[in-house]
C-alpha atoms as a PDB file:
ATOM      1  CA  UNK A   1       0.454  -2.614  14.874  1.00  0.00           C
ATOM      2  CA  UNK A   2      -2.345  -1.867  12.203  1.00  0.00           C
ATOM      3  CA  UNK A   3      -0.964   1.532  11.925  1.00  0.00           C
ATOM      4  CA  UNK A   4       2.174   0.067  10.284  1.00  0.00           C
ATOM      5  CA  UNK A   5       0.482  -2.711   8.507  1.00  0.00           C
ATOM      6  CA  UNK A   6      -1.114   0.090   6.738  1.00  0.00           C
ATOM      7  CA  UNK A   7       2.197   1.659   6.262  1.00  0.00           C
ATOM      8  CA  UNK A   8       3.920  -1.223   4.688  1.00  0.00           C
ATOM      9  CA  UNK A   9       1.056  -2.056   2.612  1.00  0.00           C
ATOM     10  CA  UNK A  10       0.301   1.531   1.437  1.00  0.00           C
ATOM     11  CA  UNK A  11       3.997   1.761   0.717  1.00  0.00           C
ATOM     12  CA  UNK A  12       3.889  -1.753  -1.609  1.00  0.00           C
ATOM     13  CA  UNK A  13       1.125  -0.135  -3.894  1.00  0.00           C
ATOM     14  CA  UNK A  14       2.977   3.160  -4.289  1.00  0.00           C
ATOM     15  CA  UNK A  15       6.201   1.121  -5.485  1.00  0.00           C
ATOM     16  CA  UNK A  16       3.892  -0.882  -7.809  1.00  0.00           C
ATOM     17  CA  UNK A  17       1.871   2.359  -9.224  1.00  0.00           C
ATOM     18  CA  UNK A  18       5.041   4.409 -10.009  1.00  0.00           C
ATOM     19  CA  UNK A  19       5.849   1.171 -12.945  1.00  0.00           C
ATOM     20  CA  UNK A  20       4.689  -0.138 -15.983  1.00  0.00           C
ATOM     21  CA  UNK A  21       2.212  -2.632 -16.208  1.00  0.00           C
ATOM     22  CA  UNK A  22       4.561  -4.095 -18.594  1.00  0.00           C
ATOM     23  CA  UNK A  23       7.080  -4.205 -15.742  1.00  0.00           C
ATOM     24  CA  UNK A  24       9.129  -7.890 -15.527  1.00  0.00           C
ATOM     25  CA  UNK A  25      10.730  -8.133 -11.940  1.00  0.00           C
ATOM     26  CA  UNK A  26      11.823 -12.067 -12.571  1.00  0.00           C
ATOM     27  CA  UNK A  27      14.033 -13.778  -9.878  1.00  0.00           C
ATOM     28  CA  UNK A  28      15.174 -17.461 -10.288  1.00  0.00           C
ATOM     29  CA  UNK A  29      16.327 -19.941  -7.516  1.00  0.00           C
ATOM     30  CA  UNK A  30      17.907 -22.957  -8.538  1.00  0.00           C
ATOM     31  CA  UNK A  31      17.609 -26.119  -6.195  1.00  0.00           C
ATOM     32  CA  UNK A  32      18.873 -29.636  -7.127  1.00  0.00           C
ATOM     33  CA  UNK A  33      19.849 -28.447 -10.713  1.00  0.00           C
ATOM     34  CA  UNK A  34      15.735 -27.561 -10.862  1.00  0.00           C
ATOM     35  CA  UNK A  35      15.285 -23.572 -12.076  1.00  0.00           C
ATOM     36  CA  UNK A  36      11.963 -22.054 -10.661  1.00  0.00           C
ATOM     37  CA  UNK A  37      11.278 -18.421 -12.217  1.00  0.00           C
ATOM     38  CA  UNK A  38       8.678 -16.586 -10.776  1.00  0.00           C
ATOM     39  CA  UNK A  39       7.591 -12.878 -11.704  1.00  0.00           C
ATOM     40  CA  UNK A  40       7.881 -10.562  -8.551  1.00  0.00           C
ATOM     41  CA  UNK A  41       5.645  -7.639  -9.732  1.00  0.00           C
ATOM     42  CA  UNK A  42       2.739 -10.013 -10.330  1.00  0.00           C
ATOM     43  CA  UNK A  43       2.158 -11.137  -7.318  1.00  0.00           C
ATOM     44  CA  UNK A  44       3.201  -7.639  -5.803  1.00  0.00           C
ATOM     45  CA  UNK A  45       0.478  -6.367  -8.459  1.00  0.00           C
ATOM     46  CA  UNK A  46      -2.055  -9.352  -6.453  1.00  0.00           C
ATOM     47  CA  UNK A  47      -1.371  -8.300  -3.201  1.00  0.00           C
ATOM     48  CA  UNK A  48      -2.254  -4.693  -3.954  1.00  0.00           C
ATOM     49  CA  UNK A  49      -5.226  -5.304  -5.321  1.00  0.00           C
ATOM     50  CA  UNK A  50      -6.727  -7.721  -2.906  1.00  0.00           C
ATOM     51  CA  UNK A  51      -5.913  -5.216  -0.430  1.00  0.00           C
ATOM     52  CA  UNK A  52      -7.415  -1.936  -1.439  1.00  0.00           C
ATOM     53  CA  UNK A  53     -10.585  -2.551  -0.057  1.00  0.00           C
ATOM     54  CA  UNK A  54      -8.963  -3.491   3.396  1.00  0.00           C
ATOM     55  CA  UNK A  55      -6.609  -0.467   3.455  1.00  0.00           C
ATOM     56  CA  UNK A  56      -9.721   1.928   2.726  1.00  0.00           C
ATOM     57  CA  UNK A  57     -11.575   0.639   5.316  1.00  0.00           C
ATOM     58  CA  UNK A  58      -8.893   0.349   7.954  1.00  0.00           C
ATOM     59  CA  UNK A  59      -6.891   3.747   6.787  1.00  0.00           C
ATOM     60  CA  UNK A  60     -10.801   5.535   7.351  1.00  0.00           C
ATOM     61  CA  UNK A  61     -10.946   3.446  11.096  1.00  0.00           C
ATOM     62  CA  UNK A  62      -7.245   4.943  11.599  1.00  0.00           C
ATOM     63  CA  UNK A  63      -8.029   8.824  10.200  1.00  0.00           C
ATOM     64  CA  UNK A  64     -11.550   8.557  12.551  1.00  0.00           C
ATOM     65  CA  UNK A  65      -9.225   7.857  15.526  1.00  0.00           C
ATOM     66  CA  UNK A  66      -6.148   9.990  15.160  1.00  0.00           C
ATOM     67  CA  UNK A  67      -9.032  13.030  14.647  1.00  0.00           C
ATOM     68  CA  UNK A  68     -10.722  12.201  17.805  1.00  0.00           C
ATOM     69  CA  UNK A  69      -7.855  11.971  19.480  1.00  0.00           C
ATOM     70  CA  UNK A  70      -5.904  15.106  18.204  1.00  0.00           C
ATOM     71  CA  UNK A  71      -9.694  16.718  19.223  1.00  0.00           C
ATOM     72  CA  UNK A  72      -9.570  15.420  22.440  1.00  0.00           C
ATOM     73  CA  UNK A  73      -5.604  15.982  23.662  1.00  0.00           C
ATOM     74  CA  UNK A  74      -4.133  18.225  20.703  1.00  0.00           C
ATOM     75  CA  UNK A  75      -0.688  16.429  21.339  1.00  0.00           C
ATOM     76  CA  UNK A  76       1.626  16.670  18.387  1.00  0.00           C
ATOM     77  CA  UNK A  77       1.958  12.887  18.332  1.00  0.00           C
ATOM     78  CA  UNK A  78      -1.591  12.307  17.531  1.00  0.00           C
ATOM     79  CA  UNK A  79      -1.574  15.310  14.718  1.00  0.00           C
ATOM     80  CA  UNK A  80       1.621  13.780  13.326  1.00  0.00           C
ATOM     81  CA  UNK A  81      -0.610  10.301  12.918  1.00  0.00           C
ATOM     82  CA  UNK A  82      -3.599  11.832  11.543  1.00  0.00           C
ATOM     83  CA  UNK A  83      -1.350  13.992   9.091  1.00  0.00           C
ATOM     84  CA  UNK A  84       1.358  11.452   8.094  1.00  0.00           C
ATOM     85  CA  UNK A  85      -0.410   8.156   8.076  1.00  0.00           C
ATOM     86  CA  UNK A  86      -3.546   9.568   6.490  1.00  0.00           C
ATOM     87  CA  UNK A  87      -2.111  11.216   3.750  1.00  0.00           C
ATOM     88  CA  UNK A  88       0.638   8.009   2.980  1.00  0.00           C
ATOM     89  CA  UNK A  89      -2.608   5.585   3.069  1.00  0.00           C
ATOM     90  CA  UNK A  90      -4.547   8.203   0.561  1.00  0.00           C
ATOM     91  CA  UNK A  91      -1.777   8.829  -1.598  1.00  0.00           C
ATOM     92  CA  UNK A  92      -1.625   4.877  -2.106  1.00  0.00           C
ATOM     93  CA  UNK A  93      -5.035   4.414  -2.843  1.00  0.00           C
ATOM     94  CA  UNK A  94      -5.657   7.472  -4.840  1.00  0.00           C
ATOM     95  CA  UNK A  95      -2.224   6.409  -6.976  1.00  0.00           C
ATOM     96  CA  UNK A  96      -3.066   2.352  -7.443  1.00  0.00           C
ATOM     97  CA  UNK A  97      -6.689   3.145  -8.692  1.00  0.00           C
ATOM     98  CA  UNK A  98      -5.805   5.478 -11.202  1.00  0.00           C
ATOM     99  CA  UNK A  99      -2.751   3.464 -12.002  1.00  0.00           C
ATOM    100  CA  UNK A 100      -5.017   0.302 -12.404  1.00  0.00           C
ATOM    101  CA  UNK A 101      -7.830   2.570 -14.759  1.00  0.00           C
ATOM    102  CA  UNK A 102      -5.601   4.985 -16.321  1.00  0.00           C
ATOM    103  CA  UNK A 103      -2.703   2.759 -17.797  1.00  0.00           C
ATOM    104  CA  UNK A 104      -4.085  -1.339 -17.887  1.00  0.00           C
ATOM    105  CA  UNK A 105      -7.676  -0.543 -18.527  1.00  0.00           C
END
């Protein structure tokens, strides 16, 4: 279940650092005559940041435990994990923190 948490998650911060910061992903909903706008990216953008920290620490747990397994039975299932998952929840991290330095700071 974590494992594709950290999927999902890793996959929202590469969609977010492949944009501009000047990006505008607006929807409206209208109730009762009432229009309520809200600005998709930014909290997209929120989520991504407040969960770096989390996905580094529980990608590292992951890598540590596909690598002991794929030590311990060499199945290609275990490999596949430690080379797929790994590499998606690096990718992610490596692309949102130079995203966040390179273009908004």
């Amino acid at each position: 279940m974590l494992r594709y948490l950290n999927l999902v998650l890793a996959t929202i911060m590469l969609a977010v650092s492949f944009s501009s910061p000047q990006s505008n992903w607006s929807i409206g909903l209208t109730l009762s005559g009432r229009t309520v706008e809200a600005n998709v990216f930014h909290w997209i953008f929120m989520i991504s940041l407040f969960s770096y920290i989390p996905l580094m620490i529980s990608g590292t747990a992951l890598f540590i435990h596909d690598l002991t397994e794929s030590i311990k039975t060499g199945s290609r299932n275990n490999i596949f994990n430690l080379v797929f998952f790994s590499s998606i929840t690096l990718l992610s991290l490596y692309r949102i923190n130079d995203w966040v330095f390179t273009k908004i700071f």
